[in-house]
PDB file of N, CA and C in Angstrom:
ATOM      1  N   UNK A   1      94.428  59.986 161.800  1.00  0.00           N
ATOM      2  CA  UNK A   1      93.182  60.657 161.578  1.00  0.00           C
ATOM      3  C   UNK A   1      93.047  61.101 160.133  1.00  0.00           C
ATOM      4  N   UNK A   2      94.021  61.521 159.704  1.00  0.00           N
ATOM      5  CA  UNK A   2      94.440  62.134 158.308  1.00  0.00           C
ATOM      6  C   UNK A   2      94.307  61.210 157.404  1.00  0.00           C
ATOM      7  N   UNK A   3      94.291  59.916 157.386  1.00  0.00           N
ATOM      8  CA  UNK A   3      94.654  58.743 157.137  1.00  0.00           C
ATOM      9  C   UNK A   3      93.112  58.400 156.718  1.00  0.00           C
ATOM     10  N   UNK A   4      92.255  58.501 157.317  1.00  0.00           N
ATOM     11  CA  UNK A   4      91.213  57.843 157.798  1.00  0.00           C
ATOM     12  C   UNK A   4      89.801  58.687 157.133  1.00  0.00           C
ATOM     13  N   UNK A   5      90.524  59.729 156.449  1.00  0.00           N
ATOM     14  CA  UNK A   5      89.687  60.936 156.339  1.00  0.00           C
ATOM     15  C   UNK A   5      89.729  60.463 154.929  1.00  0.00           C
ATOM     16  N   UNK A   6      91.367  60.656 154.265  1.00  0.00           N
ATOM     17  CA  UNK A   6      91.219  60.879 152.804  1.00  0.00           C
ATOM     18  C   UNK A   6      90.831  59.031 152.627  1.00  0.00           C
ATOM     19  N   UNK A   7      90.881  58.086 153.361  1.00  0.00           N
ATOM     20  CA  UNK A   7      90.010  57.018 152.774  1.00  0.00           C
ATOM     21  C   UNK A   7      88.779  57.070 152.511  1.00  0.00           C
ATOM     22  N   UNK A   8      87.823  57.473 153.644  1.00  0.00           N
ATOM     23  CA  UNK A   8      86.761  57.556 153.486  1.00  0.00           C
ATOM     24  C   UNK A   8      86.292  58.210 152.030  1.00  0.00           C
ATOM     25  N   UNK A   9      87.211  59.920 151.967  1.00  0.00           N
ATOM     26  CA  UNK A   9      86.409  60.709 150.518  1.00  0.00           C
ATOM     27  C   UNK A   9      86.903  59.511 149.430  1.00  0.00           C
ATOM     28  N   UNK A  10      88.050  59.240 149.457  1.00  0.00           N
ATOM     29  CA  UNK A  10      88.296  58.353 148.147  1.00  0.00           C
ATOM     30  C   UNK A  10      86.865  57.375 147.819  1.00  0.00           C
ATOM     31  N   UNK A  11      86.659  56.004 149.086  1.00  0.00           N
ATOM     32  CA  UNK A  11      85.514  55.401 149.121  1.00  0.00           C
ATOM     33  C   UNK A  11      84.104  56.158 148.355  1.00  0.00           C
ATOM     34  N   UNK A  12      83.843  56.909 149.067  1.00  0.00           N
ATOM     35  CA  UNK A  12      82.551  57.784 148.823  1.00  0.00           C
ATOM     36  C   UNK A  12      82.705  58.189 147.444  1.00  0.00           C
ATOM     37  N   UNK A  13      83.470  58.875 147.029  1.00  0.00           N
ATOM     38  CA  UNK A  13      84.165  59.217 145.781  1.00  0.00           C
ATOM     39  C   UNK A  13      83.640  58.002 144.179  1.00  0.00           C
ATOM     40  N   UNK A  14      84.508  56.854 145.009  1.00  0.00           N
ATOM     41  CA  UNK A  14      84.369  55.716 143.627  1.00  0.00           C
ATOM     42  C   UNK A  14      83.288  55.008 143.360  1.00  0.00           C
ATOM     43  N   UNK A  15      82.499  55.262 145.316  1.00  0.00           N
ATOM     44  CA  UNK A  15      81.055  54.273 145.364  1.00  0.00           C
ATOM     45  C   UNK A  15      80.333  55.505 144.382  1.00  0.00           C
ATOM     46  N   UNK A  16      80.452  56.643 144.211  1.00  0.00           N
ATOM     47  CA  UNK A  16      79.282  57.160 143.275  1.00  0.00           C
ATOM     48  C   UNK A  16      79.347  57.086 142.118  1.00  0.00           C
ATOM     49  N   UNK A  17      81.078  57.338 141.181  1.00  0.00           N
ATOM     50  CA  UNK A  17      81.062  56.896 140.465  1.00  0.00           C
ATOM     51  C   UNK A  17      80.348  55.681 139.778  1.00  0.00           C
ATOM     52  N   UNK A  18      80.441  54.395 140.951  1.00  0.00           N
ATOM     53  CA  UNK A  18      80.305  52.928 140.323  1.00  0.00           C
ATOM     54  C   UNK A  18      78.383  53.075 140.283  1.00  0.00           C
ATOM     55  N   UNK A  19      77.893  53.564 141.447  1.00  0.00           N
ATOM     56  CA  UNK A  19      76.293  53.964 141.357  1.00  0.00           C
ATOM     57  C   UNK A  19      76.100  54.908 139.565  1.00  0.00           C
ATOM     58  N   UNK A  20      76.450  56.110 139.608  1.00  0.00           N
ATOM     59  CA  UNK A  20      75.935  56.662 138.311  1.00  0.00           C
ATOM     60  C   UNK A  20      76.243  55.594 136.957  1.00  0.00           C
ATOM     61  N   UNK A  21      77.593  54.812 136.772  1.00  0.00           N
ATOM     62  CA  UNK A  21      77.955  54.349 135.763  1.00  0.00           C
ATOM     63  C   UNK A  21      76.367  53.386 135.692  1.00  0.00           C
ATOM     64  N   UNK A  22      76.292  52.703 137.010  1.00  0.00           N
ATOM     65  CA  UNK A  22      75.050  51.633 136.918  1.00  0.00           C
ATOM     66  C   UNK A  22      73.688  52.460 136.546  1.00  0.00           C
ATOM     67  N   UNK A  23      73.564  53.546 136.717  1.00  0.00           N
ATOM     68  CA  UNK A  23      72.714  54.101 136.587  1.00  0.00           C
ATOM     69  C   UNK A  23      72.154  54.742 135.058  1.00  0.00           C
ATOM     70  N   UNK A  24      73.189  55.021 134.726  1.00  0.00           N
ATOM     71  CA  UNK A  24      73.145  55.702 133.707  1.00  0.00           C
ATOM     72  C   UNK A  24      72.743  54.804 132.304  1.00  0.00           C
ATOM     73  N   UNK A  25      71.454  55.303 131.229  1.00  0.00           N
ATOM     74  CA  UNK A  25      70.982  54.366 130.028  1.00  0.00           C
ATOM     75  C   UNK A  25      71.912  53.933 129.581  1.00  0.00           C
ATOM     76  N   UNK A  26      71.376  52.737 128.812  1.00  0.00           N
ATOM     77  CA  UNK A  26      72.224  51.935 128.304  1.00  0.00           C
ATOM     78  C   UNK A  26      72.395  52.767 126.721  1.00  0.00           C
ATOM     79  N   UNK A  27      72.852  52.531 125.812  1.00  0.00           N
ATOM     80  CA  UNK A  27      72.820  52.948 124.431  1.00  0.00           C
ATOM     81  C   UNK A  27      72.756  51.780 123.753  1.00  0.00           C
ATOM     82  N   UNK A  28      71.172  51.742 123.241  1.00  0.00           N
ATOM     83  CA  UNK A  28      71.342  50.412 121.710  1.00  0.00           C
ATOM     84  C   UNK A  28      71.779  50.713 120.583  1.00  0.00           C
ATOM     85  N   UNK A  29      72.378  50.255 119.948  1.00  0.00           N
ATOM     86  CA  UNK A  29      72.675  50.222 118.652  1.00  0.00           C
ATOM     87  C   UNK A  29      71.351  50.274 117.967  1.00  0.00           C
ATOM     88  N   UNK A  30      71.967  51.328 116.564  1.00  0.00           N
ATOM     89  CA  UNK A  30      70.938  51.406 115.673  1.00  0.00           C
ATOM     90  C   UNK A  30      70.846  50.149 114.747  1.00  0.00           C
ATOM     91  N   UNK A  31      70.258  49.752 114.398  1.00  0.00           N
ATOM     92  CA  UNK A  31      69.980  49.279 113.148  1.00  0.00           C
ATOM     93  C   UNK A  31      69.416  49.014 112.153  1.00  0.00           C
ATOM     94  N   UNK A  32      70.480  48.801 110.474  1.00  0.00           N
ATOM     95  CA  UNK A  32      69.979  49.366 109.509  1.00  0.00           C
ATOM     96  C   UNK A  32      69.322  47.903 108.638  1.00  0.00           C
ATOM     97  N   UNK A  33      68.036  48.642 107.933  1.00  0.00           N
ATOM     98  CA  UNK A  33      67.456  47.461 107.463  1.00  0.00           C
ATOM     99  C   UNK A  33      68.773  46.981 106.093  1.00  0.00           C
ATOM    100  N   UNK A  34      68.765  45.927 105.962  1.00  0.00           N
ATOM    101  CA  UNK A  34      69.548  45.555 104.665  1.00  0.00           C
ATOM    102  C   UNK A  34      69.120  46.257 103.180  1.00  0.00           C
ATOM    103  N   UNK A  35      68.138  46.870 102.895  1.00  0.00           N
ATOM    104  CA  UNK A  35      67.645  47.528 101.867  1.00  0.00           C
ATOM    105  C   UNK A  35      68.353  48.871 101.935  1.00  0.00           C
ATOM    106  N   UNK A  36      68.603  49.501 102.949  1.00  0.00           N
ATOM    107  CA  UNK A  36      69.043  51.045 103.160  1.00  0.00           C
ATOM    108  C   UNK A  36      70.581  50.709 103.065  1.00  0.00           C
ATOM    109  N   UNK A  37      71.027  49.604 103.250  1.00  0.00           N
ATOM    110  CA  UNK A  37      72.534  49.293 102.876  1.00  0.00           C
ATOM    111  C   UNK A  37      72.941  49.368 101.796  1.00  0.00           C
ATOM    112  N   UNK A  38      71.969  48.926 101.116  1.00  0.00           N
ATOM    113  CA  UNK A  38      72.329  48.591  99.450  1.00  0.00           C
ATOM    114  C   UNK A  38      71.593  49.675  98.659  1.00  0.00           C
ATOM    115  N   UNK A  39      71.552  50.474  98.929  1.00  0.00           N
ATOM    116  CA  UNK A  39      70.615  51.708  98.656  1.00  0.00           C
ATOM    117  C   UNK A  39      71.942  52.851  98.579  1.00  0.00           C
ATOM    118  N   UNK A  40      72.690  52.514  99.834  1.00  0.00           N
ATOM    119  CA  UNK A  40      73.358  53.684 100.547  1.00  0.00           C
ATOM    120  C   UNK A  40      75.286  53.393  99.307  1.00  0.00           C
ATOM    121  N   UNK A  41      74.759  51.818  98.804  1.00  0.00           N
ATOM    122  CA  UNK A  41      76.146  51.523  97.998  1.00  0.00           C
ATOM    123  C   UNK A  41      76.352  52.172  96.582  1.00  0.00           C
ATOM    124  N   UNK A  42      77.211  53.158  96.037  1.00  0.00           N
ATOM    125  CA  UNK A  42      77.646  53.490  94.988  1.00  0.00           C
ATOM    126  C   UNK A  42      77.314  52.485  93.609  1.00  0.00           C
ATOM    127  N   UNK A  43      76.622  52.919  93.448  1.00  0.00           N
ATOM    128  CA  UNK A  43      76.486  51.744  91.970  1.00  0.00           C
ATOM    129  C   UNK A  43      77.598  51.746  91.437  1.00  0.00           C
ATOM    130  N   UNK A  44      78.600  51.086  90.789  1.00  0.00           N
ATOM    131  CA  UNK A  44      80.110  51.218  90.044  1.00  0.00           C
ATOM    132  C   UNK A  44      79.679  51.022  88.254  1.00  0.00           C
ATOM    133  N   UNK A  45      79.867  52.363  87.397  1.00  0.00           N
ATOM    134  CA  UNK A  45      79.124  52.266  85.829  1.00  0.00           C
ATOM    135  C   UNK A  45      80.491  51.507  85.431  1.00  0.00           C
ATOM    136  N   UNK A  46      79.950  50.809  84.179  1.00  0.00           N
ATOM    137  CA  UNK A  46      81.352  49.802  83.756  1.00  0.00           C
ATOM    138  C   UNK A  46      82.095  50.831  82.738  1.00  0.00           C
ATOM    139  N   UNK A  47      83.445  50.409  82.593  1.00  0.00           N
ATOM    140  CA  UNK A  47      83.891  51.048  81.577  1.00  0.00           C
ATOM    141  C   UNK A  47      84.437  50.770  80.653  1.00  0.00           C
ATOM    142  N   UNK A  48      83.861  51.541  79.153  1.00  0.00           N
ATOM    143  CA  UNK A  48      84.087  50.689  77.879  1.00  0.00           C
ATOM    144  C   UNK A  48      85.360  50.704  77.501  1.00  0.00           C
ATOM    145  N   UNK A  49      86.151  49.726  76.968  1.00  0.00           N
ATOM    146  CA  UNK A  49      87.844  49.542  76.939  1.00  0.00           C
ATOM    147  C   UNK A  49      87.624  50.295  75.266  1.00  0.00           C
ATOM    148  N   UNK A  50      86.359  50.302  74.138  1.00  0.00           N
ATOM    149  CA  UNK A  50      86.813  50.759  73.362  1.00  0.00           C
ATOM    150  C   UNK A  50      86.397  52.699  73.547  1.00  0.00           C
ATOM    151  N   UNK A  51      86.379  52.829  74.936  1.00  0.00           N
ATOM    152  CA  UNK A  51      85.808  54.625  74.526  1.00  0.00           C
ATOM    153  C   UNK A  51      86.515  54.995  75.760  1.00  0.00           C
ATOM    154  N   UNK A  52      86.892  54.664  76.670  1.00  0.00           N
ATOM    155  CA  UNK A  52      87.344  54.965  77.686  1.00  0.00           C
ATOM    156  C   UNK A  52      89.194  55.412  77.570  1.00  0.00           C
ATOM    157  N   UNK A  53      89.194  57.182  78.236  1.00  0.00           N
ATOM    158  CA  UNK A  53      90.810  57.551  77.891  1.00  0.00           C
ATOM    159  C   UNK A  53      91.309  57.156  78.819  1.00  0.00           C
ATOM    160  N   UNK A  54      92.802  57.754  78.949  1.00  0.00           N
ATOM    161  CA  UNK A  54      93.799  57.423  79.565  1.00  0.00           C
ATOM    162  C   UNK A  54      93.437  57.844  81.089  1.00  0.00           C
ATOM    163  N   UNK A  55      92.765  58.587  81.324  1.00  0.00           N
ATOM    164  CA  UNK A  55      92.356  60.012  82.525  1.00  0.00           C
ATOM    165  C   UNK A  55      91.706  58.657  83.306  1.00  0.00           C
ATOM    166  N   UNK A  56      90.767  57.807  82.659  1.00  0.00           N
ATOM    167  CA  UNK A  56      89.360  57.252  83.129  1.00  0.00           C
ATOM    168  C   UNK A  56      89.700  55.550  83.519  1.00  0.00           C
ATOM    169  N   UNK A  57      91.354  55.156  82.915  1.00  0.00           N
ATOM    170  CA  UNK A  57      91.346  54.200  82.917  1.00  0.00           C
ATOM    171  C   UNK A  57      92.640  54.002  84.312  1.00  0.00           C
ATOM    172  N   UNK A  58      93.251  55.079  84.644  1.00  0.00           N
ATOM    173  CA  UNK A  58      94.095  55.189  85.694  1.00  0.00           C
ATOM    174  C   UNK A  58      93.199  55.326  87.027  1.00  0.00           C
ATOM    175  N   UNK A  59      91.813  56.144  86.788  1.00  0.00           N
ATOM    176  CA  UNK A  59      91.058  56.432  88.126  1.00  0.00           C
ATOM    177  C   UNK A  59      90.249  55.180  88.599  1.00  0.00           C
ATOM    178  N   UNK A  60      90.011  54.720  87.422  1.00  0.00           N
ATOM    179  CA  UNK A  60      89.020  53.540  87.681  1.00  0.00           C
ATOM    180  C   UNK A  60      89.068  51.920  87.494  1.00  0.00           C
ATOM    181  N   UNK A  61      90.730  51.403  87.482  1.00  0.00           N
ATOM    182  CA  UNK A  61      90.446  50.442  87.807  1.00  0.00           C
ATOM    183  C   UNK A  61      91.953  49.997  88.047  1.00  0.00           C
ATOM    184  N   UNK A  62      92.280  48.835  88.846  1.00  0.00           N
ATOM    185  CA  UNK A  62      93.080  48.534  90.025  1.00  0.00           C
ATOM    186  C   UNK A  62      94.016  47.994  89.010  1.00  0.00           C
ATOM    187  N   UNK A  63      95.281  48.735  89.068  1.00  0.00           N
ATOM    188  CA  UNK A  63      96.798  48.300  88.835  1.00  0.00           C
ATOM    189  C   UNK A  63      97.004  49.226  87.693  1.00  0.00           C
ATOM    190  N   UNK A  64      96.292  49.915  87.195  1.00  0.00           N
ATOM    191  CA  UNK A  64      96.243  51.091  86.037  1.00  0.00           C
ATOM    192  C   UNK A  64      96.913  51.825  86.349  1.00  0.00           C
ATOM    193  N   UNK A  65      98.091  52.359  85.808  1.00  0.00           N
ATOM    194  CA  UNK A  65      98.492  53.401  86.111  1.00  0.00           C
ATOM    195  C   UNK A  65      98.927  54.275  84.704  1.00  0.00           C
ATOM    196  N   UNK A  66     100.122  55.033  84.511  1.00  0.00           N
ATOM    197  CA  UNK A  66      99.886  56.139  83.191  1.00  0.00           C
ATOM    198  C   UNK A  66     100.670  55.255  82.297  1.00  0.00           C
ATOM    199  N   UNK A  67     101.339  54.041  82.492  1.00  0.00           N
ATOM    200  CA  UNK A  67     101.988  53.324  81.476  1.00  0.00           C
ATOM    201  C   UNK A  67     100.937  52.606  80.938  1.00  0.00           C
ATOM    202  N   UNK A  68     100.251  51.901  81.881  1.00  0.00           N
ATOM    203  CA  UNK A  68      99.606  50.432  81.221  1.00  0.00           C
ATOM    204  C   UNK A  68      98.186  51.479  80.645  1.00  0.00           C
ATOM    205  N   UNK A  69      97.993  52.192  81.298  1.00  0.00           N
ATOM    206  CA  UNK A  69      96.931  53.183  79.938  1.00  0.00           C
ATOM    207  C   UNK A  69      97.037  53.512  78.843  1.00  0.00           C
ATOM    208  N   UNK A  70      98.377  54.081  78.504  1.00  0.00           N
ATOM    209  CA  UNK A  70      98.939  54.682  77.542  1.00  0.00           C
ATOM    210  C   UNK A  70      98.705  52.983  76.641  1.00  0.00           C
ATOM    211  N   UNK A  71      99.446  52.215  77.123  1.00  0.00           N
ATOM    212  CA  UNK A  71      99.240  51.394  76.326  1.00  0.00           C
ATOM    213  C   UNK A  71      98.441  50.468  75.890  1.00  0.00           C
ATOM    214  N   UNK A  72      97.072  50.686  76.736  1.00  0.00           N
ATOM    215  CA  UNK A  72      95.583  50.173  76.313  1.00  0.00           C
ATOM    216  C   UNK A  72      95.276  50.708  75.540  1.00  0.00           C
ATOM    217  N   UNK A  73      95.430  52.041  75.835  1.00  0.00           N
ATOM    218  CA  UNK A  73      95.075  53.327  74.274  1.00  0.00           C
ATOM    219  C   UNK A  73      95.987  52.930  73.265  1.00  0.00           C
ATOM    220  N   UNK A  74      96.821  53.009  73.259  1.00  0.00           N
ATOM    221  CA  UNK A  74      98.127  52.339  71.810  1.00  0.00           C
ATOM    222  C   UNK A  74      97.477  50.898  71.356  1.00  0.00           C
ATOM    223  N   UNK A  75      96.993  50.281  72.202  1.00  0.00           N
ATOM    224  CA  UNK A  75      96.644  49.053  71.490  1.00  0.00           C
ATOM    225  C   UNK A  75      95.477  48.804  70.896  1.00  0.00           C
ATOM    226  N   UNK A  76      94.294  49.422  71.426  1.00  0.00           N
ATOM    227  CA  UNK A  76      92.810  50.201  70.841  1.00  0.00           C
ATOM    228  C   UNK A  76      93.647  50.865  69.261  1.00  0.00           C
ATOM    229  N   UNK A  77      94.540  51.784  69.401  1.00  0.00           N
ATOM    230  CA  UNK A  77      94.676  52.253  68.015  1.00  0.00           C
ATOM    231  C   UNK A  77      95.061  51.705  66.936  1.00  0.00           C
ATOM    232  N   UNK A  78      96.255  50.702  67.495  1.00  0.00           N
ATOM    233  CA  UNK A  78      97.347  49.895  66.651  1.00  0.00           C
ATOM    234  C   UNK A  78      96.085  49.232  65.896  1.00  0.00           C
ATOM    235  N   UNK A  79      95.008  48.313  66.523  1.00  0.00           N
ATOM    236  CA  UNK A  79      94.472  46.746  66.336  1.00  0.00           C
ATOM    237  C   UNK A  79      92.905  47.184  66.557  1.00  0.00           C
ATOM    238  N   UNK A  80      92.407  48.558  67.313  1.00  0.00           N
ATOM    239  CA  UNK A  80      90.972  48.682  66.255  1.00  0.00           C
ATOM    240  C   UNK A  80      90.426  47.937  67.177  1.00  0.00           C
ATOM    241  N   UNK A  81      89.014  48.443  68.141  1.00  0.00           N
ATOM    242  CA  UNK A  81      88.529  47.840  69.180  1.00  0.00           C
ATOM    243  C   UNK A  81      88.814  46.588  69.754  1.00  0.00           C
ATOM    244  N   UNK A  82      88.681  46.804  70.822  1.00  0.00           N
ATOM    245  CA  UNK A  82      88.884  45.340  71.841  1.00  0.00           C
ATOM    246  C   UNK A  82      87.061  44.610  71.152  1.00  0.00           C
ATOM    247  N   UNK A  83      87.897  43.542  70.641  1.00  0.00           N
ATOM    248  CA  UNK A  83      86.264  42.525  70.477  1.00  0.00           C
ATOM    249  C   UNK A  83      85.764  41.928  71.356  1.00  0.00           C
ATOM    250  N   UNK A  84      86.662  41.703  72.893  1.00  0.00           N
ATOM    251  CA  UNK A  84      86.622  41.575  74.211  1.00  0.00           C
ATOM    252  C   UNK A  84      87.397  41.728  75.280  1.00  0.00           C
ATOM    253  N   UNK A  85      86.739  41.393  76.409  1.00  0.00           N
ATOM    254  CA  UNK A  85      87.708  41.650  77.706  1.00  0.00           C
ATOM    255  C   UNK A  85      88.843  41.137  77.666  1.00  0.00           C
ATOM    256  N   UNK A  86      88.589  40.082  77.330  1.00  0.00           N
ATOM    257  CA  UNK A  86      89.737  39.424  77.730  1.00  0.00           C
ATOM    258  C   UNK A  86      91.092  39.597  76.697  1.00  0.00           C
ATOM    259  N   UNK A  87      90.408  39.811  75.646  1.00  0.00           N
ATOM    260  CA  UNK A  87      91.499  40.557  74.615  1.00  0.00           C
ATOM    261  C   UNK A  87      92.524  41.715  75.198  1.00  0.00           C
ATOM    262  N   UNK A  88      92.436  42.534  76.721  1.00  0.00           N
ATOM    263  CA  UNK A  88      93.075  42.813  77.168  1.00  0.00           C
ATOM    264  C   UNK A  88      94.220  42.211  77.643  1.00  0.00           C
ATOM    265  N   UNK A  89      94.324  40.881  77.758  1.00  0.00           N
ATOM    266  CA  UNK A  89      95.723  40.227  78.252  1.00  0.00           C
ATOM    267  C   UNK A  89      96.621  40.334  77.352  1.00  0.00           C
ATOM    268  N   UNK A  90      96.314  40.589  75.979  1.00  0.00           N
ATOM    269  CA  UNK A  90      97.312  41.100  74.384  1.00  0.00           C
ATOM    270  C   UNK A  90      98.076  42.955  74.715  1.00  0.00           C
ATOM    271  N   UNK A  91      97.604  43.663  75.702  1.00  0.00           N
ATOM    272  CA  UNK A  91      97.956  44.470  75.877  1.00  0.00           C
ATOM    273  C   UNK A  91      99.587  44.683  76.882  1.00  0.00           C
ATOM    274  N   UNK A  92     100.437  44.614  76.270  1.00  0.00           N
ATOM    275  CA  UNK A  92     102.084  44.633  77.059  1.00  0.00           C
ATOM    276  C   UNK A  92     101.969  45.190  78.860  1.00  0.00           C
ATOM    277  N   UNK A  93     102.141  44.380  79.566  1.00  0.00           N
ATOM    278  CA  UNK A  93     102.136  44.843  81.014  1.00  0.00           C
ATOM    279  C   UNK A  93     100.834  44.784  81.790  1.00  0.00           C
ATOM    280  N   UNK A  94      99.728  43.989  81.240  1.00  0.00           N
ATOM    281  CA  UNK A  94      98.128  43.301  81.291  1.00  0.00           C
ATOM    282  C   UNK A  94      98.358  42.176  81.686  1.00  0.00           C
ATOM    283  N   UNK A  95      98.236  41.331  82.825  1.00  0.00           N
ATOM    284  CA  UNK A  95      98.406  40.067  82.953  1.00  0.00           C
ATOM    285  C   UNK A  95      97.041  39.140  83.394  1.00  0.00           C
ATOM    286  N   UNK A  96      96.450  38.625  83.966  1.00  0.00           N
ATOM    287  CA  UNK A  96      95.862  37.729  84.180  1.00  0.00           C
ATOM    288  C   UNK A  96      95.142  38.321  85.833  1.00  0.00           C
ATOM    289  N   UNK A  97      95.821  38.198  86.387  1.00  0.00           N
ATOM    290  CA  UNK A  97      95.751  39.227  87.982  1.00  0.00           C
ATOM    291  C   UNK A  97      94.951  40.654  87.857  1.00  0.00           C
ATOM    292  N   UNK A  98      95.281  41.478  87.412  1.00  0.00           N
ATOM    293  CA  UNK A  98      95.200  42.721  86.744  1.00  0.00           C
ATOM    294  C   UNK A  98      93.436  42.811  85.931  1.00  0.00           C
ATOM    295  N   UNK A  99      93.547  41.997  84.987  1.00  0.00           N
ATOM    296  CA  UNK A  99      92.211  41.880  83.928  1.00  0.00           C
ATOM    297  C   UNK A  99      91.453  41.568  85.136  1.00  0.00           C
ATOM    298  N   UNK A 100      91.413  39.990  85.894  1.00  0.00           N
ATOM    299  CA  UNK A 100      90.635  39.526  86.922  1.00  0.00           C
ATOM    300  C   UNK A 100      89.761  40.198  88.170  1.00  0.00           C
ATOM    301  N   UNK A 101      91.166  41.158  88.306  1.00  0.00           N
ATOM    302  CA  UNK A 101      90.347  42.389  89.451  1.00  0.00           C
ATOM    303  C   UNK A 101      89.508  43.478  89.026  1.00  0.00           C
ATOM    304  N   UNK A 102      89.418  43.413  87.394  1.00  0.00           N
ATOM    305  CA  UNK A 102      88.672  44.138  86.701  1.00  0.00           C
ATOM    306  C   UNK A 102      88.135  44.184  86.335  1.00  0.00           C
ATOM    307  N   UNK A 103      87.439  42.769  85.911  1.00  0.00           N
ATOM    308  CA  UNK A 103      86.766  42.278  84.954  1.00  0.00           C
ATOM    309  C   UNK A 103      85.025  43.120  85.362  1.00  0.00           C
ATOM    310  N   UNK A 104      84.883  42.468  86.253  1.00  0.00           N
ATOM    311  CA  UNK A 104      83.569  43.464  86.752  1.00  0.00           C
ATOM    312  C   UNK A 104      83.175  44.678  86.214  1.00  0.00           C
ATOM    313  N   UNK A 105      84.427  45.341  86.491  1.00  0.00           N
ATOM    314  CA  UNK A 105      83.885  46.555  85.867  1.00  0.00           C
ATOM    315  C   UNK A 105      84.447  47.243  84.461  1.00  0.00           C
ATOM    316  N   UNK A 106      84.571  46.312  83.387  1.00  0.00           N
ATOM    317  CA  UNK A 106      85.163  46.085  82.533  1.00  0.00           C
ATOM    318  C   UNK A 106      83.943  46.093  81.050  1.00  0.00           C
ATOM    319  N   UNK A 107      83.648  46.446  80.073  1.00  0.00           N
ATOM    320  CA  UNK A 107      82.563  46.237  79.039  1.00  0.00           C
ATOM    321  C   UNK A 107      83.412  46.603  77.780  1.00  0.00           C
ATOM    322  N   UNK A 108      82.856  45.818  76.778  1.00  0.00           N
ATOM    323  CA  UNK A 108      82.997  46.268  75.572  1.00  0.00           C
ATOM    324  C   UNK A 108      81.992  46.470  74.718  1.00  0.00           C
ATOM    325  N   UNK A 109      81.534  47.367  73.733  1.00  0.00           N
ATOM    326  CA  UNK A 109      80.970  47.491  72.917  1.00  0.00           C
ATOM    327  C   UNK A 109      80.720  47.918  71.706  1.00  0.00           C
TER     328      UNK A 109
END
C-alpha cells in the first residue's frame, strides 16, 4: 500500500514538473544590430615609437616588457627617431614575431 502511495506522489510530482517546464515562455535571444557592435569596440590610438615612454610601451603592446622598452628608448636616443616601423627589428631583443603583432598599432612620425 505504502508502495503504491509514494509512486503515485512521485508520478504526480514529475508529471507537473514536465507540464510547467512545457509551459513556461520560451526566452529569445536578443539581438544586436552589427553597427552597435562596432560602436560598442574600443577604438585602439596608435603609438608613436618616436614619443612614446617606457610606462606606454610595456602597457600597450604584446611581448613588451621593462627590458625590450628600456631598450626601444636606448635606441630612439643612441640613433635619433625611428624613420620607421620596421626600423624596430634594429632594436636588441625585437624580432620579426613581436614587430608583426604590433604593427597595427605601431606609427611613426
Amino acid at each position: 500500500m505504502r508502495n503504491s502511495y509514494l509512486s503515485s506522489l512521485i508520478f504526480a510530482v514529475l508529471a507537473s514538473l514536465s507540464l510547467a517546464a512545457q509551459a513556461a515562455p520560451a526566452v529569445k535571444a536578443q539581438t544586436v544590430a552589427p553597427e552597435a557592435v562596432e560602436q560598442a569596440t574600443p577604438q585602439v590610438s596608435k603609438i608613436n615609437l618616436n614619443t612614446a615612454d617606457m610606462a606606454v610601451l610595456q602597457r600597450e603592446l604584446f611581448g613588451i616588457g621593462e627590458a625590450k622598452a628600456k631598450a626601444i628608448v636606448a635606441y630612439r636616443e643612441e640613433n635619433g627617431p625611428f624613420a620607421s616601423v620596421d626600423e624596430l627589428l634594429e632594436v636588441k631583443g625585437i624580432g620579426k614575431t613581436i614587430l608583426e603583432r604590433n604593427r597595427d598599432k605601431l606609427v611613426v612620425n
